[in-house]
Protein backbone atom coordinates (compact mmCIF):
# COMPACT_ATOMS: atom_id res chain seq x y z
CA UNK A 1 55.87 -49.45 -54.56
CA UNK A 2 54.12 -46.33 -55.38
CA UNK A 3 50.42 -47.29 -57.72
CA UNK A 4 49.09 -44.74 -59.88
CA UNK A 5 45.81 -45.25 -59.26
CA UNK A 6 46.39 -45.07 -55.72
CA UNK A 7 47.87 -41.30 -55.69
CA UNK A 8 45.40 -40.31 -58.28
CA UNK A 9 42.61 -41.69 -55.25
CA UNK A 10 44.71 -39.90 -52.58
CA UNK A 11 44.78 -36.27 -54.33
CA UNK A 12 41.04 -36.59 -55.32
CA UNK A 13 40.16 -37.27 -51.86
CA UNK A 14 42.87 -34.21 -51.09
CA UNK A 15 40.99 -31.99 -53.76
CA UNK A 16 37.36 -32.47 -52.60
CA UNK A 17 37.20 -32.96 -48.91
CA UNK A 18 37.90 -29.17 -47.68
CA UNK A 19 34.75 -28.43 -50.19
CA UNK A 20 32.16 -31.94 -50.38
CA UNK A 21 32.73 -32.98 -46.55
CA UNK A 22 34.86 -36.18 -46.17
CA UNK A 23 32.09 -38.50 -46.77
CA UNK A 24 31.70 -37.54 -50.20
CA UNK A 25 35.39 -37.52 -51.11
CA UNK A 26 36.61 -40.91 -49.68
CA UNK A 27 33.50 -42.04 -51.48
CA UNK A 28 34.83 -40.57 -54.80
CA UNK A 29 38.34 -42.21 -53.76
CA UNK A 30 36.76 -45.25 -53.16
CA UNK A 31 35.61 -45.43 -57.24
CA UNK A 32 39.60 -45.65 -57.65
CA UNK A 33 40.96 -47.50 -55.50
CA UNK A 34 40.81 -50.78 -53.34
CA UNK A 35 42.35 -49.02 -50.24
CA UNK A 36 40.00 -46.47 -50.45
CA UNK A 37 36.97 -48.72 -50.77
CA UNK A 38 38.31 -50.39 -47.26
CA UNK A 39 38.84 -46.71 -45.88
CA UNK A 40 34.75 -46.52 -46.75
CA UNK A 41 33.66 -49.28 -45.49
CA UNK A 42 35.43 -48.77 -42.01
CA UNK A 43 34.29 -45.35 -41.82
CA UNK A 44 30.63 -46.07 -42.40
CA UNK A 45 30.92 -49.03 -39.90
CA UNK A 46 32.59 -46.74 -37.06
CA UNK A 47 32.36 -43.22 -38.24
CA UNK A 48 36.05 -42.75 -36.35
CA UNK A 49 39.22 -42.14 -38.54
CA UNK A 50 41.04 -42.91 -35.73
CA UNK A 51 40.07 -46.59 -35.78
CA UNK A 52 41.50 -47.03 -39.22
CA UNK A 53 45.40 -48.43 -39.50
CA UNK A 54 48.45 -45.87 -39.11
CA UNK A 55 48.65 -44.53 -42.95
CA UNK A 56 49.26 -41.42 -44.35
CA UNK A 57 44.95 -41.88 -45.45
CA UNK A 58 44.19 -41.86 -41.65
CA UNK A 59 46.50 -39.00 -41.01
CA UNK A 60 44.89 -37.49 -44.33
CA UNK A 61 40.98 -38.05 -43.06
CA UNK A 62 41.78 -36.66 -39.28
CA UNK A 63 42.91 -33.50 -40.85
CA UNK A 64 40.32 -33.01 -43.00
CA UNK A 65 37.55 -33.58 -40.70
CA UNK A 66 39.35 -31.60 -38.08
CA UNK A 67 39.26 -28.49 -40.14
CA UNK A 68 35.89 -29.51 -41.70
CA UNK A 69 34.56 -29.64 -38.67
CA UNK A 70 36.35 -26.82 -37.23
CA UNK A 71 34.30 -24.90 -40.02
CA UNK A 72 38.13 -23.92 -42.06
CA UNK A 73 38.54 -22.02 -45.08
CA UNK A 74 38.83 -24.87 -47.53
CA UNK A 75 42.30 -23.37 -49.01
CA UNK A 76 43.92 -23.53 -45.55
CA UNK A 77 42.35 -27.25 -45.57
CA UNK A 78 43.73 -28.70 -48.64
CA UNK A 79 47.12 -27.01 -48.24
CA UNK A 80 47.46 -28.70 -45.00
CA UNK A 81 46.28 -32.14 -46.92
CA UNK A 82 48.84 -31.60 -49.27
CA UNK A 83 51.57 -30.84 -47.07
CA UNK A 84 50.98 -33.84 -45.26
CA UNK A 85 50.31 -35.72 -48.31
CA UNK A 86 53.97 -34.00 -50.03
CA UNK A 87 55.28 -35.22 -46.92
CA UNK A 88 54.38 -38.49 -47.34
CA UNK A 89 55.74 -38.83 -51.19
CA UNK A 90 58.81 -37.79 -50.13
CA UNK A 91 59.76 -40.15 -47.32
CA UNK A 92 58.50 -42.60 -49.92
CA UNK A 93 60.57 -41.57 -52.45
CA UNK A 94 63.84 -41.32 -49.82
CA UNK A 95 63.12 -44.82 -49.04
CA UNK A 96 62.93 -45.95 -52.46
CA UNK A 97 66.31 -44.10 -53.76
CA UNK A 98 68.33 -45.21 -50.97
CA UNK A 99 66.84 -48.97 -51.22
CA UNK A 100 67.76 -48.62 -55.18
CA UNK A 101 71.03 -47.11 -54.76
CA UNK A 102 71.96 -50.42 -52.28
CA UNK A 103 70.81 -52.83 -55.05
CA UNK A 104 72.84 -50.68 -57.34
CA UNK A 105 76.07 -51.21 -55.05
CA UNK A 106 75.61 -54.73 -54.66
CA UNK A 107 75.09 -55.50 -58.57
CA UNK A 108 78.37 -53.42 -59.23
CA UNK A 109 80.13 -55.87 -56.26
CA UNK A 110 78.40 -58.99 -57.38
CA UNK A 111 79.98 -57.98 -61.25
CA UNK A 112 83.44 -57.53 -59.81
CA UNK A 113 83.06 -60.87 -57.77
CA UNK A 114 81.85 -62.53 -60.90
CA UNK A 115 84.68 -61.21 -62.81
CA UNK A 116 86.91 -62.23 -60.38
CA UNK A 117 85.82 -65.77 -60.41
CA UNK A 118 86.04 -65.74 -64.55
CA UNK A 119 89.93 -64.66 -63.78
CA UNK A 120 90.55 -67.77 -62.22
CA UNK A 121 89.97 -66.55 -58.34
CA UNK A 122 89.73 -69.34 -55.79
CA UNK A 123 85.81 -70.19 -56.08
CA UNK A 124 85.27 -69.39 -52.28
CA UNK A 125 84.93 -65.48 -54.72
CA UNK A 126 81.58 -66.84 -55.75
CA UNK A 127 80.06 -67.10 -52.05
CA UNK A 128 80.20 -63.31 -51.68
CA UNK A 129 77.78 -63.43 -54.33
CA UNK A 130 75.22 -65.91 -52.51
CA UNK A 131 75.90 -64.42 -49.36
CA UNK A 132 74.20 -60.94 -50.69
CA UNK A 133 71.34 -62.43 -51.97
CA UNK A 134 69.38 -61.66 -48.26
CA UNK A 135 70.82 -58.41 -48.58
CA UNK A 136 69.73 -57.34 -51.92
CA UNK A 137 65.90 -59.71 -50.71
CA UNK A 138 66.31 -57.17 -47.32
CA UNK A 139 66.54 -53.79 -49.87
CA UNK A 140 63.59 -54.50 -52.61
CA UNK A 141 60.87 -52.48 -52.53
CA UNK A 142 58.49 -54.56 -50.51
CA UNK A 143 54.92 -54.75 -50.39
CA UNK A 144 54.43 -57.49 -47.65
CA UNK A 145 56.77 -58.29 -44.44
CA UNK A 146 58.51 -61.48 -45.02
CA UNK A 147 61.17 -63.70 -42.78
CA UNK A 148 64.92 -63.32 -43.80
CA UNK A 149 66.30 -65.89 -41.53
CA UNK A 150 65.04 -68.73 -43.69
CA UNK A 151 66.43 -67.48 -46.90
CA UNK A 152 69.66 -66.27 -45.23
CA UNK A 153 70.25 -70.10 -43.68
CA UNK A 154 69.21 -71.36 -47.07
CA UNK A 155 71.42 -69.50 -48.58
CA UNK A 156 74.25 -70.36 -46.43
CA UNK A 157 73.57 -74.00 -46.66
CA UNK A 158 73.30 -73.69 -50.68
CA UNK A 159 76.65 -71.80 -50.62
CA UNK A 160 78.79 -74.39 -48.60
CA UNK A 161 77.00 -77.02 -50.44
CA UNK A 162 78.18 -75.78 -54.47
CA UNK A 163 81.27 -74.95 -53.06
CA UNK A 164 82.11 -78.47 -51.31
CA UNK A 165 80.76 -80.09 -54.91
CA UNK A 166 83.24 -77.79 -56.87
CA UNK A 167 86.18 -78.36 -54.83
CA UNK A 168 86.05 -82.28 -54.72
């Protein structure tokens, strides 16, 4: 998920590295946001962008001190921040559609399944709901990793459970 405060951080340190030097503008970014503020501390502890995580603000901080350094014309500099930065919203973006557009599907075929049931289908109907539960857990928009064995056997075991008690 996509914060606010976050892209306003990334396009300030976008707008005033080619012209302040990039230990000015992450420190500016840093007054915004958290991320930043880590990006700043590991830079004044190593003074590498290299040794920060893979992120699009490592990728953003090797190009601008590449062409700061390189002595650039600060327009070619921010529109190759930019580019990589547009680059980076839109794989987001892709992600996020085609994750929302699954949810979407299975909500329509959860409906259906539910309607189904309401009809009078045999209840065995219902456990096509429970059994997309880990997919629609596998599509959310996630901010941390998290194990989808667990909840896919719990689900499993939950399923065959309601549907033994609703048979006998």
């Amino acid at each position: 998920m996509m914060d606010v405060r976050e892209l306003v951080a990334d396009l300030v340190f976008i707008v005033r590295s080619p012209v302040d030097g990039i230990d000015n503008a992450v420190g500016e970014s840093a007054k915004l946001s958290g991320a930043w503020r880590r990006v700043a501390t590991v830079l004044r502890a190593f003074n590498n962008p290299w040794v920060l995580p893979r992120s699009h603000r490592r990728e953003l901080i090797s190009i601008a001190s590449s062409y700061f350094i390189a002595g650039s014309d600060p327009s070619i500099t921010f529109l190759a921040l930019m580019s990589k930065f547009s680059n980076w919203l839109n794989q987001q973006l892709d992600w996020q559609s085609k994750a929302l557009t699954a949810v979407i599907v299975i909500a329509i075929m959860l409906g259906v399944a539910s309607f189904m049931t309401i009809l009078g289908a045999p209840p065995t109907i219902s456990l096509i709901g429970i059994a997309l539960i880990p997919i629609i857990h596998y599509y959310q928009v996630e901010l941390v990793r998290y194990d989808y064995v667990k909840p896919a056997i719990a689900g499993l075991v939950g399923g065959f459970i309601a549907t033994h008690w609703v048979v006998t």
